[in-house]
N, C-alpha and C. Protein backbone atom coordinates (compact mmCIF):
# COMPACT_ATOMS: atom_id res chain seq x y z
N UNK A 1 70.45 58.05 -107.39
CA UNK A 1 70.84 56.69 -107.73
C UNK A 1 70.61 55.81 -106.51
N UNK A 2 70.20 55.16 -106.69
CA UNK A 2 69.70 54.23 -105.39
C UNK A 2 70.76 52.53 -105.58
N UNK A 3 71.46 53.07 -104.64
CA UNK A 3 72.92 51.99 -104.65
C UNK A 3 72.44 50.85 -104.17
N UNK A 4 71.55 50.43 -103.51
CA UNK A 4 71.44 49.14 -103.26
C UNK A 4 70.57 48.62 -104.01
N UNK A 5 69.82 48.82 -105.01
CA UNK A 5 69.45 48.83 -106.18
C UNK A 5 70.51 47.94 -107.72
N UNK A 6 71.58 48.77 -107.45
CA UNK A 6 72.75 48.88 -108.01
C UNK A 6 73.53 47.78 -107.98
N UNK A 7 73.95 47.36 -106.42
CA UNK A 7 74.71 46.53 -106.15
C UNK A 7 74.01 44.95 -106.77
N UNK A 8 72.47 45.01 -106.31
CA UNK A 8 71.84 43.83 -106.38
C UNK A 8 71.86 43.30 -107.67
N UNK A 9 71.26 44.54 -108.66
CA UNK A 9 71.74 44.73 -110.55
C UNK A 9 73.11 43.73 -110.71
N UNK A 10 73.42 44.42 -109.64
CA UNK A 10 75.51 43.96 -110.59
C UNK A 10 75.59 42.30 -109.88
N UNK A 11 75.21 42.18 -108.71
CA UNK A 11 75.67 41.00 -108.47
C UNK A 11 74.85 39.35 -108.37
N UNK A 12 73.24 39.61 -108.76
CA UNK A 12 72.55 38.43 -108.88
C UNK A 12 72.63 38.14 -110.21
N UNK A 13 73.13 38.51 -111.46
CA UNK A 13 73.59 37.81 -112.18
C UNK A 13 74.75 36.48 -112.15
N UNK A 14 75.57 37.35 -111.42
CA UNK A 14 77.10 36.37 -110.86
C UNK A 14 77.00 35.26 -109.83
N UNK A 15 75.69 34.87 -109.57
CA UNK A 15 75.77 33.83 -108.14
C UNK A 15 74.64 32.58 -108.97
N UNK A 16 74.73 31.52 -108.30
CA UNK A 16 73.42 30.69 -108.45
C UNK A 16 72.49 30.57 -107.39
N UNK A 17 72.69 31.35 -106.82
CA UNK A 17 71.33 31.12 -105.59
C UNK A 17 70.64 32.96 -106.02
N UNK A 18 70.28 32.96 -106.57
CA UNK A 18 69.92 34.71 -106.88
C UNK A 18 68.99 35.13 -105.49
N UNK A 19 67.94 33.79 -105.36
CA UNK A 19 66.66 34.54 -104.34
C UNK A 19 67.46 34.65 -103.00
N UNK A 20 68.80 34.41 -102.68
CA UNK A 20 69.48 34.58 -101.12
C UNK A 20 70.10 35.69 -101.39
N UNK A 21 70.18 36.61 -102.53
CA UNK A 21 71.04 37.71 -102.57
C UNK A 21 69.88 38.85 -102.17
N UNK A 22 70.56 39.88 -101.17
CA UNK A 22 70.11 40.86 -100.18
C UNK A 22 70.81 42.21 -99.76
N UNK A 23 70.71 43.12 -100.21
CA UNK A 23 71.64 44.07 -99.51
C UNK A 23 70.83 45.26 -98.60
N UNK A 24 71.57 45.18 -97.22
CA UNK A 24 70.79 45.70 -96.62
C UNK A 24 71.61 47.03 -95.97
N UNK A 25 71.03 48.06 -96.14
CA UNK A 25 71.66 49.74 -95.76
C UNK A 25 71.97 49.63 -94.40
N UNK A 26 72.53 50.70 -93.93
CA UNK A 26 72.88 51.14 -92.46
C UNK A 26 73.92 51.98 -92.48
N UNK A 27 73.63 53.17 -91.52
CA UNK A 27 74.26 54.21 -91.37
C UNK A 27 75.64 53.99 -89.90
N UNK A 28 76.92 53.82 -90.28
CA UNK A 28 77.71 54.18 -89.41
C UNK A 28 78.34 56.11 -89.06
N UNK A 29 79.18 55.85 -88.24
CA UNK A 29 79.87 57.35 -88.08
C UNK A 29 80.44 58.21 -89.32
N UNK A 30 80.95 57.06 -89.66
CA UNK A 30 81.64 57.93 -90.59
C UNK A 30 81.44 57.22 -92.44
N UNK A 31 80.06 55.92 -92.45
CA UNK A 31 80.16 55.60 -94.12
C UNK A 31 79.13 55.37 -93.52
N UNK A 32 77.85 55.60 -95.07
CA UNK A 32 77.00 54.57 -95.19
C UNK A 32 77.13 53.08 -95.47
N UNK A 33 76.82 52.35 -95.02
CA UNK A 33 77.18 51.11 -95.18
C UNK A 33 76.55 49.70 -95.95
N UNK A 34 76.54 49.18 -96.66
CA UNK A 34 75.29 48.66 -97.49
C UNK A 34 76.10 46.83 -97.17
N UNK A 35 75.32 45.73 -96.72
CA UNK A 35 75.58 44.90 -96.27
C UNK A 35 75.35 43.80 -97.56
N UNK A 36 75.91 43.53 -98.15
CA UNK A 36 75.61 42.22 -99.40
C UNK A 36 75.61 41.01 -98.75
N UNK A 37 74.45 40.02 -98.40
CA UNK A 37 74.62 39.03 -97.92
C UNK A 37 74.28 37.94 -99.47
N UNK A 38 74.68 37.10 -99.78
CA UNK A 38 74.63 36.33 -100.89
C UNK A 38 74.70 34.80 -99.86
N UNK A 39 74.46 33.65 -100.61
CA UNK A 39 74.70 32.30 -100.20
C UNK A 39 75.61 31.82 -99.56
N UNK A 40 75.98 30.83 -98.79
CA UNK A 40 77.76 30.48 -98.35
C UNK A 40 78.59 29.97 -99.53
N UNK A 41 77.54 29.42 -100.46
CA UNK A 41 78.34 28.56 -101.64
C UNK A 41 78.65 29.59 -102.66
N UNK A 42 77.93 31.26 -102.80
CA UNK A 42 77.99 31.37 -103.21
C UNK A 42 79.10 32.97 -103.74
N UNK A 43 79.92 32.62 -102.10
CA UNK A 43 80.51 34.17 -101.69
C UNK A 43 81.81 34.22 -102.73
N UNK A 44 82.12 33.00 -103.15
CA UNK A 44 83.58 32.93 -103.75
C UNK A 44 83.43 33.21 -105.18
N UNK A 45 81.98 33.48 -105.76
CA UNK A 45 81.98 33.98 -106.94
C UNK A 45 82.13 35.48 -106.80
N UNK A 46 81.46 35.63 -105.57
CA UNK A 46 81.22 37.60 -105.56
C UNK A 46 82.68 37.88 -105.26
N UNK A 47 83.26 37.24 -104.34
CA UNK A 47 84.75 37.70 -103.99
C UNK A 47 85.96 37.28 -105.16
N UNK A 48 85.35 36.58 -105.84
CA UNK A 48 86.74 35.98 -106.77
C UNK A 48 87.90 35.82 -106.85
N UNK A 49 88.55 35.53 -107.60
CA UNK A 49 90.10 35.32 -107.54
C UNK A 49 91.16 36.57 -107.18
N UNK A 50 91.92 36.37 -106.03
CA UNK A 50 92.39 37.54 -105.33
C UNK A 50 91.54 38.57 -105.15
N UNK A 51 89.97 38.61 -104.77
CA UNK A 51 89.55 39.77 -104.46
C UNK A 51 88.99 40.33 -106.07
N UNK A 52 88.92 39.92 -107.16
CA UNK A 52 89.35 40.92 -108.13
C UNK A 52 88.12 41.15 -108.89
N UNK A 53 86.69 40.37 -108.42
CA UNK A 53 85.14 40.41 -108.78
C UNK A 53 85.08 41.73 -107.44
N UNK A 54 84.62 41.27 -106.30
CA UNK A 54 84.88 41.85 -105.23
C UNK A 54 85.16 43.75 -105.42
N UNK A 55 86.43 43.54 -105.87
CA UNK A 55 87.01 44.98 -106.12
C UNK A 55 86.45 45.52 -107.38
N UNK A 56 86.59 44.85 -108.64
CA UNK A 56 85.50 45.62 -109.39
C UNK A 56 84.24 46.20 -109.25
N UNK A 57 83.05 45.40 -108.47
CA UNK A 57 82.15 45.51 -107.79
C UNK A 57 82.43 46.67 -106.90
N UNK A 58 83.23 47.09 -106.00
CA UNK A 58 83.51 48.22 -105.34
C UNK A 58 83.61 49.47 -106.28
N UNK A 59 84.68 49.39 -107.14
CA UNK A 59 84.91 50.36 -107.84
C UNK A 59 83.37 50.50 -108.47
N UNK A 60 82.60 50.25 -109.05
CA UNK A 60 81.70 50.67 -109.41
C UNK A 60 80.76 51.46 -108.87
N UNK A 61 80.05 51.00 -107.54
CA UNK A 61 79.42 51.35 -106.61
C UNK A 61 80.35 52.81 -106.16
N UNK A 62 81.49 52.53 -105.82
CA UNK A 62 82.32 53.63 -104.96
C UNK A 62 82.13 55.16 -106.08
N UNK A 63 82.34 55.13 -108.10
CA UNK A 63 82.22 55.79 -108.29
C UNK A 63 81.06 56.48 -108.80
N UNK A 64 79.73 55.76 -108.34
CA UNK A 64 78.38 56.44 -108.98
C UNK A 64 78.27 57.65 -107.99
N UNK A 65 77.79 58.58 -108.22
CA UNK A 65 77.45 59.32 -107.86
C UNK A 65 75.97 59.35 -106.41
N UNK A 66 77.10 59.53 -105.41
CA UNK A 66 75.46 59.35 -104.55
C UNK A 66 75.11 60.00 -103.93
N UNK A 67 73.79 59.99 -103.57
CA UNK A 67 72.60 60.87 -102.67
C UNK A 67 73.01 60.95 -101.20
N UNK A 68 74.14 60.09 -100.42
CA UNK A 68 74.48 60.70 -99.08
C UNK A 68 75.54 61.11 -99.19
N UNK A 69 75.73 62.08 -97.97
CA UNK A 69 76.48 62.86 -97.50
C UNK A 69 77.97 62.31 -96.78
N UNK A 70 78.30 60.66 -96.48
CA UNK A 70 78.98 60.43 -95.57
C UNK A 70 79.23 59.37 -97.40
N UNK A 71 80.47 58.90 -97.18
CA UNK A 71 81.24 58.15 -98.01
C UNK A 71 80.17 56.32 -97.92
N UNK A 72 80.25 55.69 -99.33
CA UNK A 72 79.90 54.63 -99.10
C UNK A 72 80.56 53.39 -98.93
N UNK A 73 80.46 52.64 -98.21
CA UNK A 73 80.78 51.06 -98.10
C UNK A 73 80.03 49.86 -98.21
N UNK A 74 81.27 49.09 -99.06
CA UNK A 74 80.04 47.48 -98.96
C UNK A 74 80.82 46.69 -98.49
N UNK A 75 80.01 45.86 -97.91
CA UNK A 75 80.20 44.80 -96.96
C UNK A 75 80.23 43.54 -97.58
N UNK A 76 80.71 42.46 -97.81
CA UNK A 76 80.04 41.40 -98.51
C UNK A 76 79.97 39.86 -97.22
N UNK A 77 78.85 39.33 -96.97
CA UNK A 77 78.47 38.58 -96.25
C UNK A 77 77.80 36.98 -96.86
N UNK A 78 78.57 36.04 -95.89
CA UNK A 78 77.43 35.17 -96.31
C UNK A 78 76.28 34.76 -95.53
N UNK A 79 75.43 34.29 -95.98
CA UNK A 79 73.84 33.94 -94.92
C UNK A 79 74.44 32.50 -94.56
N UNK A 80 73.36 33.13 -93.01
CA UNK A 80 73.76 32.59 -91.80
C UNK A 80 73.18 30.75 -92.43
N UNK A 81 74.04 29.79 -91.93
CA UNK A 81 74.15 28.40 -92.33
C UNK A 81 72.51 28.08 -91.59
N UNK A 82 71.71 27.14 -91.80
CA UNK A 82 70.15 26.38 -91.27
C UNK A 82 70.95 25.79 -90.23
């Protein structure tokens, strides 16, 4: 299953800037780490009310089944302002 694949699936539906949505991998010590950068205008849809887009979005990702060995994490970011 290719999770950043996954994440991008689940979350450029939910934004209006789709072409700024990006997730980019990286390996820490102890998680893989997958970086969601989306729009500035457009972080409060991915994060939603109390967290609760955000956390669904986790739960999903957290229970697919995946190809590394070290636990996964997402990050959610916004792109850097012009």
């Amino acid at each position: 299953m290719d999770i950043a694949a996954l994440i991008q699936a689940i979350v450029t539906p939910l934004v209006t800037h789709p072409e700024a949505v990006s997730v980019t991998p990286h390996e820490t010590a102890d998680y893989m780490a997958f970086d969601l950068t989306v729009a500035p205008d457009d972080v409060g849809r991915v994060i939603g009310k109390s967290g609760r887009v955000a956390q669904a979005i986790r739960t999903i990702v957290y229970s697919v089944k995946s190809p590394y060995t070290k636990r996964v994490r997402l990050n959610i970011m916004d792109a850097p302002h012009d």
